[in-house]
Protein backbone atom coordinates (compact mmCIF):
# COMPACT_ATOMS: atom_id res chain seq x y z
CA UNK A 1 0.00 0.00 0.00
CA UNK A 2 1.71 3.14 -1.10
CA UNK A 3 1.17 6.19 0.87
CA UNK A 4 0.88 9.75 -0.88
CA UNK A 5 3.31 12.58 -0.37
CA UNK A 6 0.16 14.88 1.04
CA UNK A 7 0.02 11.75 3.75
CA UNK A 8 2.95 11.87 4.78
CA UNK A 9 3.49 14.82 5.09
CA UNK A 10 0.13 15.05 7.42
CA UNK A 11 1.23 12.66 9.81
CA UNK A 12 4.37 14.26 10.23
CA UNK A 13 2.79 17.18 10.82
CA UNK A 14 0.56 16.13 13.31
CA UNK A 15 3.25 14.23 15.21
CA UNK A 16 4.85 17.43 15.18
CA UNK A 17 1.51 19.71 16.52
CA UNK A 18 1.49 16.44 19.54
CA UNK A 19 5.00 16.79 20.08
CA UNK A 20 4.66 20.73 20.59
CA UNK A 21 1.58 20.87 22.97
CA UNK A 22 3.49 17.68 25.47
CA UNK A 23 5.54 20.29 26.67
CA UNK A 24 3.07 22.94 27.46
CA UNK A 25 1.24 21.65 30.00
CA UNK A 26 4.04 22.53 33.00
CA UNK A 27 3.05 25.35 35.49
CA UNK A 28 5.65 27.93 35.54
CA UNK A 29 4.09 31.28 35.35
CA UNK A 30 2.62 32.65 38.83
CA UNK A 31 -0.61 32.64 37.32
CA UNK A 32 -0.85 29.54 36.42
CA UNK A 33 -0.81 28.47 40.34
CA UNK A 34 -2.45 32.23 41.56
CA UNK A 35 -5.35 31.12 39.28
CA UNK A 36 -6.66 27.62 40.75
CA UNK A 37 -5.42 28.48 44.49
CA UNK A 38 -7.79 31.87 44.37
CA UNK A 39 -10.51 29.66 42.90
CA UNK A 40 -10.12 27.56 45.35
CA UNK A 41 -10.00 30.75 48.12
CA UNK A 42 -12.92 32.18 46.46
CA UNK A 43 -14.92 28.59 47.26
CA UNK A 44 -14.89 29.23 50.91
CA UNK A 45 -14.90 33.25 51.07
CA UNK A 46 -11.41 33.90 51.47
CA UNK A 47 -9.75 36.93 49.74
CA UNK A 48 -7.26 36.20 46.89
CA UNK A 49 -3.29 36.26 46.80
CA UNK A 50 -1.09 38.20 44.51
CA UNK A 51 1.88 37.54 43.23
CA UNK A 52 4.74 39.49 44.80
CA UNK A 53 8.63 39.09 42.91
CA UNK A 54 10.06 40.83 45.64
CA UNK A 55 8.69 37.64 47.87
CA UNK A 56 9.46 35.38 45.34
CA UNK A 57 13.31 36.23 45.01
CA UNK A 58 13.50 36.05 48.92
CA UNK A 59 12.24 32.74 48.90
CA UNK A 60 14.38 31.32 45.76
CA UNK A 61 17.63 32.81 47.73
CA UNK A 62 16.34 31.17 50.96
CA UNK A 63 15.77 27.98 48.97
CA UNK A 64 19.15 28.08 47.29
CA UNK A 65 20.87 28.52 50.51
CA UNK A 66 19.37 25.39 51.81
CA UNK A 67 20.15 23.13 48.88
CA UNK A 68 23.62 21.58 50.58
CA UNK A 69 21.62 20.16 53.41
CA UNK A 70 17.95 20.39 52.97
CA UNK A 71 17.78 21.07 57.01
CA UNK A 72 13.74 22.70 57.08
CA UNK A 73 14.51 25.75 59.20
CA UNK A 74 12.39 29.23 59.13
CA UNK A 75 14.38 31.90 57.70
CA UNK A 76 13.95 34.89 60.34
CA UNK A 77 12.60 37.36 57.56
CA UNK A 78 13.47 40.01 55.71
């Protein structure tokens, strides 16, 4: 059974499209977790949560400080 050009070059299209949308489905912006969580919030009459970057940093240099031992301890603030 011979396959057309057109065919062929379908499928590999489509494997292609498949191939692109696997790799969208991670959550990295903030709204993609702000979103659900103030849904969720909103469900039993709490306010929503913003994003803050300021926050963010603080806690990604807290994080990165702990990554040699992994020891859970509070951080004392800004």
């Amino acid at each position: 059974m011979e396959r057309s050009p057109a065919a062929l070059v379908s499928g590999c299209l489509l494997l292609s499209l498949g191939m692109l949308n696997h790799g969208t489905h991670a959550q990295n912006s903030p709204q993609d977790f702000l979103i659900p969580h103030n849904a969720a919030r909103a469900e039993v009459g709490v306010d929503p949560i913003s994003w803050d970057d300021a926050v963010a940093a603080y806690a990604q240099g807290y994080a990165n400080q702990r990554i040699g031992d992994c020891n859970l301890e509070h951080s004392g603030g800004r």
